[in-house]
Protein backbone atom coordinates (compact mmCIF):
# COMPACT_ATOMS: atom_id res chain seq x y z
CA UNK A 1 11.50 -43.02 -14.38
CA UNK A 2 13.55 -40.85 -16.38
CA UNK A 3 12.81 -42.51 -19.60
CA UNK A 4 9.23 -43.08 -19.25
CA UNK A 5 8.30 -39.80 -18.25
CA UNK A 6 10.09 -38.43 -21.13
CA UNK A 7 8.25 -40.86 -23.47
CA UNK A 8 5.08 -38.74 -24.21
CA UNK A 9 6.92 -35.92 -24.73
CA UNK A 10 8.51 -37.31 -27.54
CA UNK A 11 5.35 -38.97 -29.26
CA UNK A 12 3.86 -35.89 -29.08
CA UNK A 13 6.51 -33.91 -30.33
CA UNK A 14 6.00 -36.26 -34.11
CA UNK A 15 2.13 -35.62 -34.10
CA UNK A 16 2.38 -31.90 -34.07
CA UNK A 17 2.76 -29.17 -36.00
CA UNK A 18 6.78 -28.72 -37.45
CA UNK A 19 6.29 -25.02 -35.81
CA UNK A 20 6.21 -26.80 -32.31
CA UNK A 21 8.64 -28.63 -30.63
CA UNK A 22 9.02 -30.75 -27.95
CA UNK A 23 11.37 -27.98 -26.00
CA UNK A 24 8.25 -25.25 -26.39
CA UNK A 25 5.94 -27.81 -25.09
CA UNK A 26 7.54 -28.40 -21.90
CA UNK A 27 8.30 -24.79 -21.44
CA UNK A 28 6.96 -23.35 -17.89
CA UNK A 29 3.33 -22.43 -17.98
CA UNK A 30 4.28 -18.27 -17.78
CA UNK A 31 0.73 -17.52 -16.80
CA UNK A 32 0.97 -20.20 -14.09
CA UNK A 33 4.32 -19.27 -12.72
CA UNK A 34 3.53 -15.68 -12.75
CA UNK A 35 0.40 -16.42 -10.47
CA UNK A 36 2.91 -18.16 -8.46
CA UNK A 37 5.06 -15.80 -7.68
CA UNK A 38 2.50 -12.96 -7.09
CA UNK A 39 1.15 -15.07 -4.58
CA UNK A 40 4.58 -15.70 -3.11
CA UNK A 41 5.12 -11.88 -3.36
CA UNK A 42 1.93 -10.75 -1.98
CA UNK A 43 2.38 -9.58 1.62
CA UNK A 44 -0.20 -8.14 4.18
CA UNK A 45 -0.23 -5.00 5.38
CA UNK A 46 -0.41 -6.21 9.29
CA UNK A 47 -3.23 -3.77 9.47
CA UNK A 48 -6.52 -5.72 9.48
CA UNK A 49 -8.32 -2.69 8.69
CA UNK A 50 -6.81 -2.24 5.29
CA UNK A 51 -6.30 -5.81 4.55
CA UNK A 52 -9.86 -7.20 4.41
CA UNK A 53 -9.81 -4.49 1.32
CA UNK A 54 -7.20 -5.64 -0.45
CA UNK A 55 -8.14 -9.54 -1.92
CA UNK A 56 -4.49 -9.69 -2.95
CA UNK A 57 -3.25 -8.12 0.28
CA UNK A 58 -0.48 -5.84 -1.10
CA UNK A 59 0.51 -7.54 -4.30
CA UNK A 60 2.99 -6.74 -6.99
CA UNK A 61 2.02 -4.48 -10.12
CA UNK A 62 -1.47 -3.67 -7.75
CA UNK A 63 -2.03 0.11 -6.31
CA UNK A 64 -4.61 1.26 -3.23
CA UNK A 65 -5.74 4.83 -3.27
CA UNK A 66 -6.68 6.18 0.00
CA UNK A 67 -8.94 8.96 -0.60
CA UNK A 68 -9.83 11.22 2.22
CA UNK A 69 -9.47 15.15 3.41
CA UNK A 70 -6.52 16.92 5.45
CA UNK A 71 -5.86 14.80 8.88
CA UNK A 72 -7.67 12.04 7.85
CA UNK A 73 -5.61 9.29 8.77
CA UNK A 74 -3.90 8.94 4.90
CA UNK A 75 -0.65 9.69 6.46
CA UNK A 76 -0.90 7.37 9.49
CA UNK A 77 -2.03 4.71 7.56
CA UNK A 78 1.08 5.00 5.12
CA UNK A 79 3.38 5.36 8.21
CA UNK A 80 2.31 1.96 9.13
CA UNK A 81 2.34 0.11 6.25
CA UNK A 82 5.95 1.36 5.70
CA UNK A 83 6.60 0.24 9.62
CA UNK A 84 4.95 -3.36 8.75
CA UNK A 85 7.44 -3.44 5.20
CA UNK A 86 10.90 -2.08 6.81
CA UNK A 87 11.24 -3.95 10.09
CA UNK A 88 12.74 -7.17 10.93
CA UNK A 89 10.96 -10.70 11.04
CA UNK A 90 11.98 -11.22 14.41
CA UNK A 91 10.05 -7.89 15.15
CA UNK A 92 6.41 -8.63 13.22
CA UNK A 93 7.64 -7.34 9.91
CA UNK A 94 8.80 -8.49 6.84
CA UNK A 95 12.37 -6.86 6.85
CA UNK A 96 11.98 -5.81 2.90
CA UNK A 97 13.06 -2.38 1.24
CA UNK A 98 10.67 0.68 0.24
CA UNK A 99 10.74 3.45 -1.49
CA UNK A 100 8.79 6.38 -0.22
CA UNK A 101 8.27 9.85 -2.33
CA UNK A 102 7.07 12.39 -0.05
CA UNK A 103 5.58 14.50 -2.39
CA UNK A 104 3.97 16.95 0.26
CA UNK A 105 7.39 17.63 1.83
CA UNK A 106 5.97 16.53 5.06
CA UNK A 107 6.64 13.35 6.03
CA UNK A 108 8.71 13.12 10.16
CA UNK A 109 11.01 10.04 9.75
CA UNK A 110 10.89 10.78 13.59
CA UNK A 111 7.15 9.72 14.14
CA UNK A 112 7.85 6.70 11.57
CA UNK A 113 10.47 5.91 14.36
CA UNK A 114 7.86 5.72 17.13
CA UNK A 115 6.14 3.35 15.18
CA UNK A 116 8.65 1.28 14.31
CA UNK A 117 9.69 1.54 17.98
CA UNK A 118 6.62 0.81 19.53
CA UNK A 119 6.39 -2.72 17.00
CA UNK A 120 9.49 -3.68 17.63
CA UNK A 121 9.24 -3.42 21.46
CA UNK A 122 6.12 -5.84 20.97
CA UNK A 123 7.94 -8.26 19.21
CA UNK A 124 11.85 -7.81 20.50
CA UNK A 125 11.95 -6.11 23.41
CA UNK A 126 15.73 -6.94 24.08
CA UNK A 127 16.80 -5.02 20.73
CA UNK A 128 14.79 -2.35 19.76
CA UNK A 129 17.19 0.27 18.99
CA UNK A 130 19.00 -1.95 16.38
CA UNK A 131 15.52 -3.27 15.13
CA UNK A 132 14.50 0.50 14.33
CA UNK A 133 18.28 1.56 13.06
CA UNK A 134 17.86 -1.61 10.79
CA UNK A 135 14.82 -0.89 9.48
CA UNK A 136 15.32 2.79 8.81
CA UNK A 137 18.09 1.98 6.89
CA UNK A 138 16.06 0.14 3.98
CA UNK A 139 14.15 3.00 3.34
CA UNK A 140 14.37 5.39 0.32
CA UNK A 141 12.76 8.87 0.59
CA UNK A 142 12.85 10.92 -1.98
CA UNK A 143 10.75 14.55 -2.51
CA UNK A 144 10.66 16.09 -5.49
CA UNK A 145 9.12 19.79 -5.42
CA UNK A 146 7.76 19.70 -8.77
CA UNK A 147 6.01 17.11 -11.14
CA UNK A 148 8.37 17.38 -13.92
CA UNK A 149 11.20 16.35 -11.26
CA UNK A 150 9.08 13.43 -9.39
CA UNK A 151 8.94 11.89 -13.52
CA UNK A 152 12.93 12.28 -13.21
CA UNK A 153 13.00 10.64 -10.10
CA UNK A 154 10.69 8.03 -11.23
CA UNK A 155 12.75 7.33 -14.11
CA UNK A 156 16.14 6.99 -11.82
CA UNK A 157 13.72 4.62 -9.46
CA UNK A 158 13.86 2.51 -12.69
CA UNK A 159 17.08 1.75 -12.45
CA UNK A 160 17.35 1.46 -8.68
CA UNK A 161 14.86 -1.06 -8.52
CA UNK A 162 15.92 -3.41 -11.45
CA UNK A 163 19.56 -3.68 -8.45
CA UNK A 164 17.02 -4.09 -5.96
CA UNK A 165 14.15 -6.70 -7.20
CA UNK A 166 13.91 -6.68 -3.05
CA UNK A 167 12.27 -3.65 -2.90
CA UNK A 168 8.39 -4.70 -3.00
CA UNK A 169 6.62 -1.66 -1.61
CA UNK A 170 6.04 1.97 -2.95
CA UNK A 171 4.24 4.46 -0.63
CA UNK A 172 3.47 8.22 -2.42
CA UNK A 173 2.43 10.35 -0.29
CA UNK A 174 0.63 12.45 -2.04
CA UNK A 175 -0.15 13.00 -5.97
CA UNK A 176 -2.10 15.70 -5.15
CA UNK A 177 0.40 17.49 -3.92
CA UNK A 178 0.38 20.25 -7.09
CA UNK A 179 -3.07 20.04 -7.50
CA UNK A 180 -3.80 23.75 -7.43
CA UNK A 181 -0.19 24.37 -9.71
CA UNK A 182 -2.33 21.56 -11.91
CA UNK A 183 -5.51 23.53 -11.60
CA UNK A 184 -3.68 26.95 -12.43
CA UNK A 185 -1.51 25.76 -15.62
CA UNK A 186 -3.66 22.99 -16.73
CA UNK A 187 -1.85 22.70 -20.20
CA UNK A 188 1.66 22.19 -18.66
CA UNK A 189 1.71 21.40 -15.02
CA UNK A 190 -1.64 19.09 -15.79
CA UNK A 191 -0.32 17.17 -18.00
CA UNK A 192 2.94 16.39 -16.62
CA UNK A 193 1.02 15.20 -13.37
CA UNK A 194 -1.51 13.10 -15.76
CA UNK A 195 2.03 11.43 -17.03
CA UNK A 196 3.42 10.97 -13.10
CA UNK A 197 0.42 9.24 -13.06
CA UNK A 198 1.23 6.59 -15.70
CA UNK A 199 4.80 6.60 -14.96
CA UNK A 200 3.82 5.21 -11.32
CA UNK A 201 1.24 2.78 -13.55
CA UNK A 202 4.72 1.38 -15.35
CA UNK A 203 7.07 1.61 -12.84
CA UNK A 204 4.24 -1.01 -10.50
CA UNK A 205 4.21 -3.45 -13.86
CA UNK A 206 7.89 -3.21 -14.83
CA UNK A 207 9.37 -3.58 -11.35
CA UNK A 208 6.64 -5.99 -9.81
CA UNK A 209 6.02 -3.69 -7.07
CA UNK A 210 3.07 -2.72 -4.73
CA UNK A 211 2.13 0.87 -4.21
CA UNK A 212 0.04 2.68 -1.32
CA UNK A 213 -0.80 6.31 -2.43
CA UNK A 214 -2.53 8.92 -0.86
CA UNK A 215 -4.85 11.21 -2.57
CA UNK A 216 -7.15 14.54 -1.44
CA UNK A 217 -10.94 14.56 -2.05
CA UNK A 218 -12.05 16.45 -4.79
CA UNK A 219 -8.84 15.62 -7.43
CA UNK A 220 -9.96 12.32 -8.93
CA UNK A 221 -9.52 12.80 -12.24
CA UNK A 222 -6.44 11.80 -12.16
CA UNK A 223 -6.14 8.45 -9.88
CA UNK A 224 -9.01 7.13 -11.46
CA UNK A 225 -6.97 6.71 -14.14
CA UNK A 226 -5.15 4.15 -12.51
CA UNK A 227 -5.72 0.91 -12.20
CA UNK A 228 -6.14 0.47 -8.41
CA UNK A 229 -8.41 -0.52 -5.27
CA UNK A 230 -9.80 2.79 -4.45
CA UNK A 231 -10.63 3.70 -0.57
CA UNK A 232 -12.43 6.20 1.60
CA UNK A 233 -10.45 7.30 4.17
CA UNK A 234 -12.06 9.79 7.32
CA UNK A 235 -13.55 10.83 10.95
CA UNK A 236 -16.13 8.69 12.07
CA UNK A 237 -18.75 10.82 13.67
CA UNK A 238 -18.22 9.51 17.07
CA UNK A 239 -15.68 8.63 19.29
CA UNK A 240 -15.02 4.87 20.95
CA UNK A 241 -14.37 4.56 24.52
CA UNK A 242 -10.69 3.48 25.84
CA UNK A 243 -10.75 -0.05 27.07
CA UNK A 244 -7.03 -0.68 27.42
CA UNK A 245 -4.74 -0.20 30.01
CA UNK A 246 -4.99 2.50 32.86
CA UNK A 247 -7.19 4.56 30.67
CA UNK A 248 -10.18 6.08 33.01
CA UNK A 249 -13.45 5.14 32.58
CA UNK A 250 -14.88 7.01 30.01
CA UNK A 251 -12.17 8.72 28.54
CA UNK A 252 -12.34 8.55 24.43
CA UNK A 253 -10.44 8.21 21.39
CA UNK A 254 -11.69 9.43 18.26
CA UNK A 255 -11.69 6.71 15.44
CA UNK A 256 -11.32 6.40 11.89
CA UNK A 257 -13.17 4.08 8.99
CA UNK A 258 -11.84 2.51 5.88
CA UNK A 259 -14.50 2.11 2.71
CA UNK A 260 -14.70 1.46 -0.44
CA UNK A 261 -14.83 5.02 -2.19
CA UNK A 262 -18.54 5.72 -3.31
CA UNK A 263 -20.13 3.68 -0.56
CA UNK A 264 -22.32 4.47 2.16
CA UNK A 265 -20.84 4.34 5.62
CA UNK A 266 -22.91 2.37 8.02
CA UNK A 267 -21.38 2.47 11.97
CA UNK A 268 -24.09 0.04 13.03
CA UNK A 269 -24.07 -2.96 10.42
CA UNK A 270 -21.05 -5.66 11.23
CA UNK A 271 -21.54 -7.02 8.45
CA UNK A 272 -20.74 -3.78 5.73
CA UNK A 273 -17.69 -3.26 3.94
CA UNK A 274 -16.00 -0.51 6.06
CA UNK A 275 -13.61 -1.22 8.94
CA UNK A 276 -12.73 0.87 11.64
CA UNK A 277 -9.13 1.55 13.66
CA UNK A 278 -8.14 4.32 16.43
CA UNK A 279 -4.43 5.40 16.33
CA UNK A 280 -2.43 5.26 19.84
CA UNK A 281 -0.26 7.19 21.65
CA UNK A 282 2.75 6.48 19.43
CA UNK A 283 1.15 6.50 16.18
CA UNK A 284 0.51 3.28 15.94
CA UNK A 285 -2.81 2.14 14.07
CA UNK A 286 -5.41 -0.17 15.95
CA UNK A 287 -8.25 -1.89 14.19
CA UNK A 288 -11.17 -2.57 16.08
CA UNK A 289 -14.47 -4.51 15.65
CA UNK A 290 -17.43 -2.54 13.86
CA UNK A 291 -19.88 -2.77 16.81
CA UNK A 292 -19.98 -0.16 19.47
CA UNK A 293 -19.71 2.85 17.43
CA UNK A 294 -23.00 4.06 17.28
CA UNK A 295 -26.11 4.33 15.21
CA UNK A 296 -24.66 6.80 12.44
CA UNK A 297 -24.85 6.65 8.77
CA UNK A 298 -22.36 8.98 6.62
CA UNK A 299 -22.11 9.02 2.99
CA UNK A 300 -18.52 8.51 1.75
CA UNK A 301 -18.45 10.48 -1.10
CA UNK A 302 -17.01 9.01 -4.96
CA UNK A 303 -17.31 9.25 -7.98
């Protein structure tokens, strides 16, 4: 078999150009193998909410922007994607490294914790204490208190993630974080954020990795910059009754909707782009279907 298949090769290596040979033509396909192992890279989310946005799920060298006002749900929403990266297989997760920068200097590894514990009771109820230790322990945090030192740490992430091709995920919470210092000293402070912004661009190409950043209405010009799926992120107007557990009879939760920025939102059609998810007790966010929310329309506002 060995001989014939190598046959061709070698006719075909005589009727071509003396710039070819035989060794470049069997050379992997790069555009084929790359596509391969994005796909093999790509990972979900394990929230359905965000996931029917994201054709790729959460791929490598690919960024989502989630767009939306103070207590939104941005932070939640990061919380749990981090949960979904950090904890164990056995647990529902996919037991990789991330890196988060907590640029608002406000991120509570403790409430991460209660997310991570409340998954990995789901999944492995007999070790959930080591599952959450375990998975704490393959995150990096780091917060830098001014832009020109999040471009240093960037720059050191360069190096930590070329040892650790592991690491997949990237979560920023936020990059407007120094938008009024920006707004204030636009000559020095705005462009050394307009440069985080392409640092974070190279850093997702050079180490093939996903990111998840969080951004405040109103400071687009930035993020759009950015190549990147681009969300709404906010309050629906009404609330969805509890159906779960020992919850009385019409008690409520307030919910939250997911859209693609610059779209309407439309609570009544199950068939629009947005999706919907309430966040429990522990912190823990819950899609749920698109019916049953009421007849409301709200504009989600874009560019």
């Amino acid at each position: 078999d060995g001989v014939q298949s190598a046959a061709p090769f070698a006719m075909a290596a005589k009727l071509v150009a003396p710039a070819f040979s035989a060794a470049a033509m069997v050379a992997p396909d790069e555009t084929a193998y790359d596509l391969f192992q994005l796909l093999r890279s790509s990972r979900s989310s394990r929230l359905p909410c965000l996931d029917q946005h994201l054709p790729g799920l959460l791929s490598p060298g690919h960024a989502v922007v989630l767009h939306g006002e103070a207590n939104s749900g941005k932070s939640v929403l990061l919380r749990n994607v981090l949960a979904a990266q950090l904890l164990p297989v056995r647990c529902g997760g996919h037991g990789l490294p991330a890196v988060l920068i907590d640029a608002e200097n406000q991120c509570d590894v403790w409430l991460l914790a209660k997310v991570l514990q409340e998954r990995a009771r789901a999944g492995d109820q007999l070790a959930t204490t080591e599952a959450v230790t375990e998975a704490l322990g393959r995150l990096l945090i780091f917060r830098p208190s001014e832009p020109l030192e999040l471009l240093r740490q960037l720059q050191r992430l360069r190096q930590i993630l070329r040892q650790n091709p592991t690491a997949g995920l990237l979560v920023i919470d936020s990059l407007s974080a120094w938008h009024s210092m920006s707004a204030a000293f636009p000559r020095s402070t705005g462009a050394t954020l307009k440069e985080c912004w392409r640092a974070v661009w190279r850093l997702m190409r050079e180490a093939c990795v996903a990111a998840v950043i969080s951004h405040r209405d109103g400071q687009l010009e930035f993020s759009l910059e950015l190549e990147a799926i681009h969300l709404g992120v906010g309050c629906c107007p009404k609330v969805v009754e509890e159906a779960e557990g020992d919850a009385p009879r019409g008690s409520q939760r307030e919910c939250f909707y997911l859209a693609p920025w610059g779209k309407e939102l439309d609570t009544t059609d199950p068939q629009s782009a947005q999706t919907f998810f309430v966040i429990s007790p522990a912190g823990e966010v819950v899609s749920i279907p698109t019916l049953g929310l009421g007849d409301q329309l709200v504009a989600v506002e874009g560019p």
